[in-house]
PDB file of N, CA and C in Angstrom:
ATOM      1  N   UNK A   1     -10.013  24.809  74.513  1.00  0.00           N
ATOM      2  CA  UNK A   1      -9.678  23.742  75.427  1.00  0.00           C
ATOM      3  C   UNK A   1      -8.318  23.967  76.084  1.00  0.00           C
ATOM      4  N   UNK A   2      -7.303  24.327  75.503  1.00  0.00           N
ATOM      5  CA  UNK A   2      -5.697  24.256  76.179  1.00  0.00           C
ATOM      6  C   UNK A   2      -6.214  25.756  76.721  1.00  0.00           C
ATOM      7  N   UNK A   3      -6.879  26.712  76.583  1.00  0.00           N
ATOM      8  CA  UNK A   3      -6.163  27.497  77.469  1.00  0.00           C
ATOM      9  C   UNK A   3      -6.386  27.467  78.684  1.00  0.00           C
ATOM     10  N   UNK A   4      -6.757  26.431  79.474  1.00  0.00           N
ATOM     11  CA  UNK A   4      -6.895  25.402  80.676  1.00  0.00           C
ATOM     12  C   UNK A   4      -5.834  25.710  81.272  1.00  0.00           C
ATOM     13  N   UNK A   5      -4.979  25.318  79.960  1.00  0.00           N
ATOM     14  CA  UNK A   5      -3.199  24.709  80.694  1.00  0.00           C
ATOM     15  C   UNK A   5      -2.707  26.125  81.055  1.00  0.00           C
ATOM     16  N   UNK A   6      -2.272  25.810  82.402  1.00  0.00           N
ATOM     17  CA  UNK A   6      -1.575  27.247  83.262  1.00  0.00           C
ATOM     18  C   UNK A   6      -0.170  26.878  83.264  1.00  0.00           C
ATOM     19  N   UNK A   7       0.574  27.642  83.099  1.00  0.00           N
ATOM     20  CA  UNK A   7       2.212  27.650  83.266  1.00  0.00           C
ATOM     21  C   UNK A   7       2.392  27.027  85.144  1.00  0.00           C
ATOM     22  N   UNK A   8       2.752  25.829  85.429  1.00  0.00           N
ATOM     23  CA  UNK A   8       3.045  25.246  86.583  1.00  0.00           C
ATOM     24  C   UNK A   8       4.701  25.255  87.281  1.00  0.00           C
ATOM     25  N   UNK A   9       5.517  25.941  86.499  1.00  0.00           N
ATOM     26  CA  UNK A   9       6.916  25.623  87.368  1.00  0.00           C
ATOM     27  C   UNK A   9       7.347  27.067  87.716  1.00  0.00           C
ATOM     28  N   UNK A  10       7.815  26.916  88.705  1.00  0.00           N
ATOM     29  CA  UNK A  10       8.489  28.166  89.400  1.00  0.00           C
ATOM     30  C   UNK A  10       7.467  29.094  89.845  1.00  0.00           C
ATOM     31  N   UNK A  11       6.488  28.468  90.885  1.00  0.00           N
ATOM     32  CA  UNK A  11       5.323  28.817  91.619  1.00  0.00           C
ATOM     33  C   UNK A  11       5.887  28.899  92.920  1.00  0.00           C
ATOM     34  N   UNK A  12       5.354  29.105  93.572  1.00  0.00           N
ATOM     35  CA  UNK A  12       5.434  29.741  95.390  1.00  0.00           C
ATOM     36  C   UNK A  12       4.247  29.572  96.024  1.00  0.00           C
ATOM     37  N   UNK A  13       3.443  28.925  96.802  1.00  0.00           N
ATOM     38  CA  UNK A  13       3.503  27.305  96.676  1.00  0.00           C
ATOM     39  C   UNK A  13       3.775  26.671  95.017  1.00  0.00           C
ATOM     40  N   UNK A  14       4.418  25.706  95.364  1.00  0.00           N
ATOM     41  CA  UNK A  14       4.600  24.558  94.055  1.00  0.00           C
ATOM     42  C   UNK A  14       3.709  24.136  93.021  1.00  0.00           C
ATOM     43  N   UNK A  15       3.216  23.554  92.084  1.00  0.00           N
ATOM     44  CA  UNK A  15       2.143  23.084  91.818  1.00  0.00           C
ATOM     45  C   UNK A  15       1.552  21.797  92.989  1.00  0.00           C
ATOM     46  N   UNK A  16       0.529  22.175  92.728  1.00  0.00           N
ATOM     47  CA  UNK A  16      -0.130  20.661  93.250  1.00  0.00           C
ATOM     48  C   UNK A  16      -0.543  19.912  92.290  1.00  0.00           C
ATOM     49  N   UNK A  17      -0.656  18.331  93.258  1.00  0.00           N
ATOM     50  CA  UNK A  17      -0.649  17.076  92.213  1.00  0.00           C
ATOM     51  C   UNK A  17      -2.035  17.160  91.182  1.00  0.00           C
ATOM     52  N   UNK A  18      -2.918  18.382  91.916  1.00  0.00           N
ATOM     53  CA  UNK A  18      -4.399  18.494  91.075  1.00  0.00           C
ATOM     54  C   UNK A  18      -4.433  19.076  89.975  1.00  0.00           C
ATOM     55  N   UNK A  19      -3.329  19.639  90.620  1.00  0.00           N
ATOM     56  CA  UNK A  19      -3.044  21.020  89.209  1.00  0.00           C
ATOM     57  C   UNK A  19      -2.426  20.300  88.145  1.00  0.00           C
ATOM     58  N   UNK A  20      -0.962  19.413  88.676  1.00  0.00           N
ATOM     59  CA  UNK A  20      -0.312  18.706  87.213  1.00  0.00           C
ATOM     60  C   UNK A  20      -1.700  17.682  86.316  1.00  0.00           C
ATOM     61  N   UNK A  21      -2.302  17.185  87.640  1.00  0.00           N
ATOM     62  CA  UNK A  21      -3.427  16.273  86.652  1.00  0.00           C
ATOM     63  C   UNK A  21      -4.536  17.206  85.819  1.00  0.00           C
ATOM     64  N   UNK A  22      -4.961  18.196  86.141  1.00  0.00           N
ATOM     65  CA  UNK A  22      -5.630  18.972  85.176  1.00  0.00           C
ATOM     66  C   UNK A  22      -5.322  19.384  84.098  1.00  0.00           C
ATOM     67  N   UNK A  23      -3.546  19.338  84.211  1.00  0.00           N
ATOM     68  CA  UNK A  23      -2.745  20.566  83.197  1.00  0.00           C
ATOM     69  C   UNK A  23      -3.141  18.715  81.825  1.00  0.00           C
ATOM     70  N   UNK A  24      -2.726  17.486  82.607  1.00  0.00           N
ATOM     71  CA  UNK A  24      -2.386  16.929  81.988  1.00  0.00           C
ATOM     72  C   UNK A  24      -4.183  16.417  81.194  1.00  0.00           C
ATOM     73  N   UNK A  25      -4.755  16.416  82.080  1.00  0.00           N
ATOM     74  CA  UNK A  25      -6.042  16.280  81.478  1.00  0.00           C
ATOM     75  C   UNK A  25      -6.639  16.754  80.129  1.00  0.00           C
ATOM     76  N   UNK A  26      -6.175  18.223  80.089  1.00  0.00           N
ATOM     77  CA  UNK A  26      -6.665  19.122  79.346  1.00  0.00           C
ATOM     78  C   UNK A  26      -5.536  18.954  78.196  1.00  0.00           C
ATOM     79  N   UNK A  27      -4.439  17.962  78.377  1.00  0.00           N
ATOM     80  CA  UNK A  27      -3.757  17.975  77.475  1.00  0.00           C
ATOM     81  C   UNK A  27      -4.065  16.609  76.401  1.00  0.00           C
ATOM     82  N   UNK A  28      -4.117  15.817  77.631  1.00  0.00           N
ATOM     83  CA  UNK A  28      -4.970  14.479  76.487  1.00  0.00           C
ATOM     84  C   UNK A  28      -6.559  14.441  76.084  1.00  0.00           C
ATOM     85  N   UNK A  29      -7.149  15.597  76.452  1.00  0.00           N
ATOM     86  CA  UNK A  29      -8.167  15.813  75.409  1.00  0.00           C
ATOM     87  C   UNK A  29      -8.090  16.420  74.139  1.00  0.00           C
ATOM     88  N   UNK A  30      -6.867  18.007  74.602  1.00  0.00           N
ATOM     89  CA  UNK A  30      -6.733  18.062  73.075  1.00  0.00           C
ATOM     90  C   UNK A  30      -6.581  17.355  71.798  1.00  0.00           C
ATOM     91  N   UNK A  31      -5.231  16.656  72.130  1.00  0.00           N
ATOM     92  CA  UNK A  31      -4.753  15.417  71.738  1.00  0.00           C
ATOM     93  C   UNK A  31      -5.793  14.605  70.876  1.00  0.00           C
ATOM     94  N   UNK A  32      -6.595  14.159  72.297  1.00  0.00           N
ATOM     95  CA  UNK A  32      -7.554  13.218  71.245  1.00  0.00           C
ATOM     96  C   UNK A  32      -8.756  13.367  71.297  1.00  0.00           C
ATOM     97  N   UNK A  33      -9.506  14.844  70.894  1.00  0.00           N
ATOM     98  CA  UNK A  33     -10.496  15.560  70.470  1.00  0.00           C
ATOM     99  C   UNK A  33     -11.710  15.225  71.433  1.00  0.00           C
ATOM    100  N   UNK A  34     -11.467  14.451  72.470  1.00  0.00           N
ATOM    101  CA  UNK A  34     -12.380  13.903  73.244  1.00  0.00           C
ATOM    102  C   UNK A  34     -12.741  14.797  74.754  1.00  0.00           C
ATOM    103  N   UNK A  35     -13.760  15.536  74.479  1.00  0.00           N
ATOM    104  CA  UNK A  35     -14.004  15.868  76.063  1.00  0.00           C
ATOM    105  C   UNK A  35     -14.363  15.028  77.066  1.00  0.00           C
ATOM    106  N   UNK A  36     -15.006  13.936  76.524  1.00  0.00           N
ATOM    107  CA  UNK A  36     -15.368  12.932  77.332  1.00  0.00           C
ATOM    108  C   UNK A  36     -15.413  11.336  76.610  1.00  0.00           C
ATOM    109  N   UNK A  37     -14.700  10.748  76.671  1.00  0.00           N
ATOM    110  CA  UNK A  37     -14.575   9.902  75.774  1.00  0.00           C
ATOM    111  C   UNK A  37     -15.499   8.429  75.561  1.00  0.00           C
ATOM    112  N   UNK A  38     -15.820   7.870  74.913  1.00  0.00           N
ATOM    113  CA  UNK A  38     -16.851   6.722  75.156  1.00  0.00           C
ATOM    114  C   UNK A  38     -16.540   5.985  75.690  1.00  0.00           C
ATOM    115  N   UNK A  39     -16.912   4.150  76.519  1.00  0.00           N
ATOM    116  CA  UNK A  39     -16.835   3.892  77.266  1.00  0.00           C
ATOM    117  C   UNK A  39     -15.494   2.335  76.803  1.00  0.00           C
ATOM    118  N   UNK A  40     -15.833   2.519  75.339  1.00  0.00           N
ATOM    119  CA  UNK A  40     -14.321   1.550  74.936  1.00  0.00           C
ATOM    120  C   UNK A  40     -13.343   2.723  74.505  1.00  0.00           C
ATOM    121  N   UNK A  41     -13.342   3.769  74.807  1.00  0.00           N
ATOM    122  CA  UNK A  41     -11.586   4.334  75.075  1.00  0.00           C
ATOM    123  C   UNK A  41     -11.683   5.156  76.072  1.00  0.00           C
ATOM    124  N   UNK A  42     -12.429   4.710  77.124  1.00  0.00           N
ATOM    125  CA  UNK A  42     -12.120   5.115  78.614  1.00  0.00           C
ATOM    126  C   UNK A  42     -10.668   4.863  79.105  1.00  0.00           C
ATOM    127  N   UNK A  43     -10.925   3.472  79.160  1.00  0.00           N
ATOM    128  CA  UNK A  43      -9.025   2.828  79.579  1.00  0.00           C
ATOM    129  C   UNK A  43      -8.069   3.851  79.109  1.00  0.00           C
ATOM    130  N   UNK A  44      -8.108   3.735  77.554  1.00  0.00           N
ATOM    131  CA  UNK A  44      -6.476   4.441  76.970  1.00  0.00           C
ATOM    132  C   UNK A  44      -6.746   5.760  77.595  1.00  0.00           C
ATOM    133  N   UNK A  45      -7.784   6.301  77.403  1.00  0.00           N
ATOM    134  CA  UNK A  45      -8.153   7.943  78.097  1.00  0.00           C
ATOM    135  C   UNK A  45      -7.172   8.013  79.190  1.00  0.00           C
ATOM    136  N   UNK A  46      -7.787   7.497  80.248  1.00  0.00           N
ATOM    137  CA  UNK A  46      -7.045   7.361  81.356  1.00  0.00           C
ATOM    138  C   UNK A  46      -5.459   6.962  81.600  1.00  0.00           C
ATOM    139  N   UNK A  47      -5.232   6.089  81.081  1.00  0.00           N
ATOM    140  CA  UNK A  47      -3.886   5.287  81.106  1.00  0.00           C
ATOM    141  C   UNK A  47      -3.087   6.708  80.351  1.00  0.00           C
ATOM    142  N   UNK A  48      -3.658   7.347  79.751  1.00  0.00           N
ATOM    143  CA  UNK A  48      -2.162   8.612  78.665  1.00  0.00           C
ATOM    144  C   UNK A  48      -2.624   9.546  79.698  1.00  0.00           C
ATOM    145  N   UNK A  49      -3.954   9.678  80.569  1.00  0.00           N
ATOM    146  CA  UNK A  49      -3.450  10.929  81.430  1.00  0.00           C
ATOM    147  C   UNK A  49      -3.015  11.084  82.443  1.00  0.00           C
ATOM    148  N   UNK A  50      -2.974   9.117  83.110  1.00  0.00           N
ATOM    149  CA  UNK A  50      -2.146   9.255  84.010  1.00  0.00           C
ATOM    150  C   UNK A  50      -0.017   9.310  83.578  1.00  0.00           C
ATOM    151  N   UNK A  51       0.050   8.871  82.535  1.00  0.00           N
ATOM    152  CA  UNK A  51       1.084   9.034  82.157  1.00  0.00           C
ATOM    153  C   UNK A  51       1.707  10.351  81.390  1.00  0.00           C
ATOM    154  N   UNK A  52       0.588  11.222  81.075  1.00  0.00           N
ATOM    155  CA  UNK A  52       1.145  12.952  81.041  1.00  0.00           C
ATOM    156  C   UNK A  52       1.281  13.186  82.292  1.00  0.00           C
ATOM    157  N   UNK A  53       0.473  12.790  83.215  1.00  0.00           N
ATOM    158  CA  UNK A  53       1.001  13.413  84.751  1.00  0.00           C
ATOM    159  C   UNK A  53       2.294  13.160  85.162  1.00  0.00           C
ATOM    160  N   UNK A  54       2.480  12.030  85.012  1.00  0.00           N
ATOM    161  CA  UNK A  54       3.878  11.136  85.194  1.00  0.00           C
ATOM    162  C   UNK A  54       4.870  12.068  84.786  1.00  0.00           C
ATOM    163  N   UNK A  55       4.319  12.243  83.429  1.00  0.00           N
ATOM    164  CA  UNK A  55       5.722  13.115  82.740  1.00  0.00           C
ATOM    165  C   UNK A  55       6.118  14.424  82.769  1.00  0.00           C
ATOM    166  N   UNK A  56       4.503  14.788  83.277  1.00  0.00           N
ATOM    167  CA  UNK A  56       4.641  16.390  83.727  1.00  0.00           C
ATOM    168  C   UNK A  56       5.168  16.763  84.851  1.00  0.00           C
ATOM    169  N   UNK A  57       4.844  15.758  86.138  1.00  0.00           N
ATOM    170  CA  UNK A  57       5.822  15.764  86.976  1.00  0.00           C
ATOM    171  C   UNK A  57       6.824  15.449  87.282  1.00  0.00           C
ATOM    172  N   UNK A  58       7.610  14.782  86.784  1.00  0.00           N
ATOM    173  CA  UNK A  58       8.852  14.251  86.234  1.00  0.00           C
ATOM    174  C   UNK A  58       9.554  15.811  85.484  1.00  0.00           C
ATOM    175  N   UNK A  59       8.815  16.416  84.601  1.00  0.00           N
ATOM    176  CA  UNK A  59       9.701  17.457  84.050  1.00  0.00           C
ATOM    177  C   UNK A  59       9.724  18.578  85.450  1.00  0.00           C
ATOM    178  N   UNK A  60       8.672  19.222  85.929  1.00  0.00           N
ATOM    179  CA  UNK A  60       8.195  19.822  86.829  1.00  0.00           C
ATOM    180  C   UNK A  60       9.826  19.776  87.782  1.00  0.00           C
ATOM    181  N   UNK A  61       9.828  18.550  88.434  1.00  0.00           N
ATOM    182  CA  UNK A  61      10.846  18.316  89.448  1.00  0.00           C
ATOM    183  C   UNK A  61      12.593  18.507  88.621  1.00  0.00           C
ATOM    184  N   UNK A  62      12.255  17.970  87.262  1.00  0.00           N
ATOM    185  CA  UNK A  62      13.698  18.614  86.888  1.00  0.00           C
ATOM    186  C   UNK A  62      14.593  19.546  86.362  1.00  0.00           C
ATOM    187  N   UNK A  63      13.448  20.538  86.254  1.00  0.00           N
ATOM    188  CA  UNK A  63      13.721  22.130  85.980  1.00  0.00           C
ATOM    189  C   UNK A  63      14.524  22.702  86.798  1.00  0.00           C
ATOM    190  N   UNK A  64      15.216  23.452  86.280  1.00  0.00           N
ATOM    191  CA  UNK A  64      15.981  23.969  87.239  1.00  0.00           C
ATOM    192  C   UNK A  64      16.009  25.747  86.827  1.00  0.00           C
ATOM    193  N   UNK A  65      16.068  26.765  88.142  1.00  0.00           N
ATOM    194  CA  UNK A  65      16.133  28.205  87.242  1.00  0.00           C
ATOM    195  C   UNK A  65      16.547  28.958  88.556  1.00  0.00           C
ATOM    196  N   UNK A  66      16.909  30.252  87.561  1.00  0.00           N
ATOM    197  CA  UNK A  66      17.761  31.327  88.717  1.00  0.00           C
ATOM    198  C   UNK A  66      16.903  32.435  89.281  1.00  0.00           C
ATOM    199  N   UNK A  67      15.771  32.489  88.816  1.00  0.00           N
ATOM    200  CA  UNK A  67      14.614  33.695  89.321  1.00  0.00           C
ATOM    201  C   UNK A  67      13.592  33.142  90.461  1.00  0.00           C
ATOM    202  N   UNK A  68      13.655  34.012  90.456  1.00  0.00           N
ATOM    203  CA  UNK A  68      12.750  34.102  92.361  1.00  0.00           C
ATOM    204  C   UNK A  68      11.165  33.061  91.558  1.00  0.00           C
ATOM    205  N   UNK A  69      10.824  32.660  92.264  1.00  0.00           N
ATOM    206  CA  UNK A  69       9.245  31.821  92.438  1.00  0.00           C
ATOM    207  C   UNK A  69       8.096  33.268  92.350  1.00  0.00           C
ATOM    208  N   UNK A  70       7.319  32.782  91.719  1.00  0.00           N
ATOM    209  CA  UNK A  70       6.333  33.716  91.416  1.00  0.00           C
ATOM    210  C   UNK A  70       5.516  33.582  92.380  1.00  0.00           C
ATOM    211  N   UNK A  71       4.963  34.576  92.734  1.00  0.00           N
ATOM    212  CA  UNK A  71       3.492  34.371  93.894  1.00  0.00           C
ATOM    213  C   UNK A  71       2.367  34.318  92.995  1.00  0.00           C
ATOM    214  N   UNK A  72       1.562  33.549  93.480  1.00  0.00           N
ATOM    215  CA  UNK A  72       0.262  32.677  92.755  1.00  0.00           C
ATOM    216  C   UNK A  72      -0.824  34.023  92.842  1.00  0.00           C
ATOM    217  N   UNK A  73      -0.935  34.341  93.829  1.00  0.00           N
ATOM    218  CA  UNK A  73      -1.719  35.471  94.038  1.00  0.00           C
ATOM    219  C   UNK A  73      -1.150  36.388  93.685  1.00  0.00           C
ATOM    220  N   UNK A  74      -0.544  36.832  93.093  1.00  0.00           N
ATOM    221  CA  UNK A  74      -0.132  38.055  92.478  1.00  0.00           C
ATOM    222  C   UNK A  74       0.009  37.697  90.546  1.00  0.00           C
ATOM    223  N   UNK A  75       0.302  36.751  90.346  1.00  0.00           N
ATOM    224  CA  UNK A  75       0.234  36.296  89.000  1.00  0.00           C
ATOM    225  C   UNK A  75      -1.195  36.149  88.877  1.00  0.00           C
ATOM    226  N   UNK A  76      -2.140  35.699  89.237  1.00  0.00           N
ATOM    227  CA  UNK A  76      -3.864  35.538  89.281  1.00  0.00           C
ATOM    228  C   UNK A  76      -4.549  36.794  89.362  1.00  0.00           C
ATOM    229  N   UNK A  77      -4.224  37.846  89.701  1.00  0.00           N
ATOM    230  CA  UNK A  77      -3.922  39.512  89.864  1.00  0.00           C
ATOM    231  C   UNK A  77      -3.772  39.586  88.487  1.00  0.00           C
ATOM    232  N   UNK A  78      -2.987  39.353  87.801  1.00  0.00           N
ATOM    233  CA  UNK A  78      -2.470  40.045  86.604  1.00  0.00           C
ATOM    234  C   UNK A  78      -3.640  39.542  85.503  1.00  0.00           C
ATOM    235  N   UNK A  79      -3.825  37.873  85.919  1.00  0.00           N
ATOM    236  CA  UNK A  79      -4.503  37.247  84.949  1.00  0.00           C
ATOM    237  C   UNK A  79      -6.138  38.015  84.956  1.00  0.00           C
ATOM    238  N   UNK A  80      -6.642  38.709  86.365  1.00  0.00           N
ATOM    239  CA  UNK A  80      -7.954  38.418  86.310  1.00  0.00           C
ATOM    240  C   UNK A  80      -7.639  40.171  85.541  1.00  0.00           C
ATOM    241  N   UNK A  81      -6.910  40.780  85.780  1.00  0.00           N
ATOM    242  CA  UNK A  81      -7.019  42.024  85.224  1.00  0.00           C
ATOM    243  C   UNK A  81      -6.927  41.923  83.122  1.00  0.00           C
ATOM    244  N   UNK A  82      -6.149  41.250  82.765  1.00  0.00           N
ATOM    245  CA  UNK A  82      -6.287  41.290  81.542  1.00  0.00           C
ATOM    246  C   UNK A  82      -7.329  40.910  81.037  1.00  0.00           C
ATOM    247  N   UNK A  83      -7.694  39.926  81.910  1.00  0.00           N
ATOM    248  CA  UNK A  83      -9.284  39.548  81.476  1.00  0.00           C
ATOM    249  C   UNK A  83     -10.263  40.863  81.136  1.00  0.00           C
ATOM    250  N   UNK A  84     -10.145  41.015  82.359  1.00  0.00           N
ATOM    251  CA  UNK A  84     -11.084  42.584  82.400  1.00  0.00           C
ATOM    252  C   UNK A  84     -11.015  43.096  81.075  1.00  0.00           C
ATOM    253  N   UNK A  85      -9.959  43.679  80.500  1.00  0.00           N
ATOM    254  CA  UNK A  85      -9.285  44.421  79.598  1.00  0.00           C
ATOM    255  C   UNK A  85      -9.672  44.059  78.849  1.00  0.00           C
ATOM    256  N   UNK A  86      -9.277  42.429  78.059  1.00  0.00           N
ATOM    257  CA  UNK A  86      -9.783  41.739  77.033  1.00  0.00           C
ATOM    258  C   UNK A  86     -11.338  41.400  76.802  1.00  0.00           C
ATOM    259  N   UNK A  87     -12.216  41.068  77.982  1.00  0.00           N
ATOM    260  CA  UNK A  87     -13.756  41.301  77.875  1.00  0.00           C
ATOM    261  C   UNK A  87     -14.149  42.302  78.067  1.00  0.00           C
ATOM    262  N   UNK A  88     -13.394  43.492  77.939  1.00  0.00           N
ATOM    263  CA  UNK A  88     -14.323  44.672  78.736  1.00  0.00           C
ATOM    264  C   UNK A  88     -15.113  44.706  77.627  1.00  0.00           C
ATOM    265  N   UNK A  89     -16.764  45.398  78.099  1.00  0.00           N
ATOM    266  CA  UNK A  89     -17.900  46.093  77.043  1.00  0.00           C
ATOM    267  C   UNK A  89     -17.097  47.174  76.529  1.00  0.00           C
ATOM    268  N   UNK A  90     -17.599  46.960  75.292  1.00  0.00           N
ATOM    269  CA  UNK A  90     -17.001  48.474  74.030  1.00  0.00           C
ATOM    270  C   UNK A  90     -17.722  49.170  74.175  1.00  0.00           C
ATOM    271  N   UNK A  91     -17.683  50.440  74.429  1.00  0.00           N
ATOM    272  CA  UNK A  91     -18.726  51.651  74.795  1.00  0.00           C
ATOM    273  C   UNK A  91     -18.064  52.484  73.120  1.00  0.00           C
TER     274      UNK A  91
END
């Protein structure tokens, strides 16, 4: 389930607000073992993931750092290649 969560700060474009809500999504399911939760803890479901967003963007904006912004497409490059590597067929 978390390995959902993508590293979001010091991107080139920024994160987007879809991205912090996914990161945060995938974080209050871990949390509370629920991929989809029943229909009396829908509310709290919701209410903690709009408030990981809150807080994720809240941290997001107050980071601060001295290295250049990563390019998205070139970090997604790296990711789809290890993949490769890590699923390749064993001959």
């Amino acid at each position: 389930m978390c390995r959902n969560i993508k590293t979001l700060f010091n991107f080139a474009p920024p994160a987007t607000e879809q991205e912090v809500r996914a990161a945060a999504l995938q974080f209050v399911r871990k949390l509370s073992g629920f991929n989809a939760p029943s229909k009396a803890n829908q509310a709290a479901f919701d209410a903690a993931v709009g408030e990981v967003t809150d807080a994720a963007r809240t941290l997001l904006a107050s980071l601060v750092t001295q290295a250049v912004p990563r390019d998205r497409d070139v970090e997604a490059a790296r990711a789809r290649e290890r993949s490769a590597l890590r699923f390749a067929p064993r001959t």
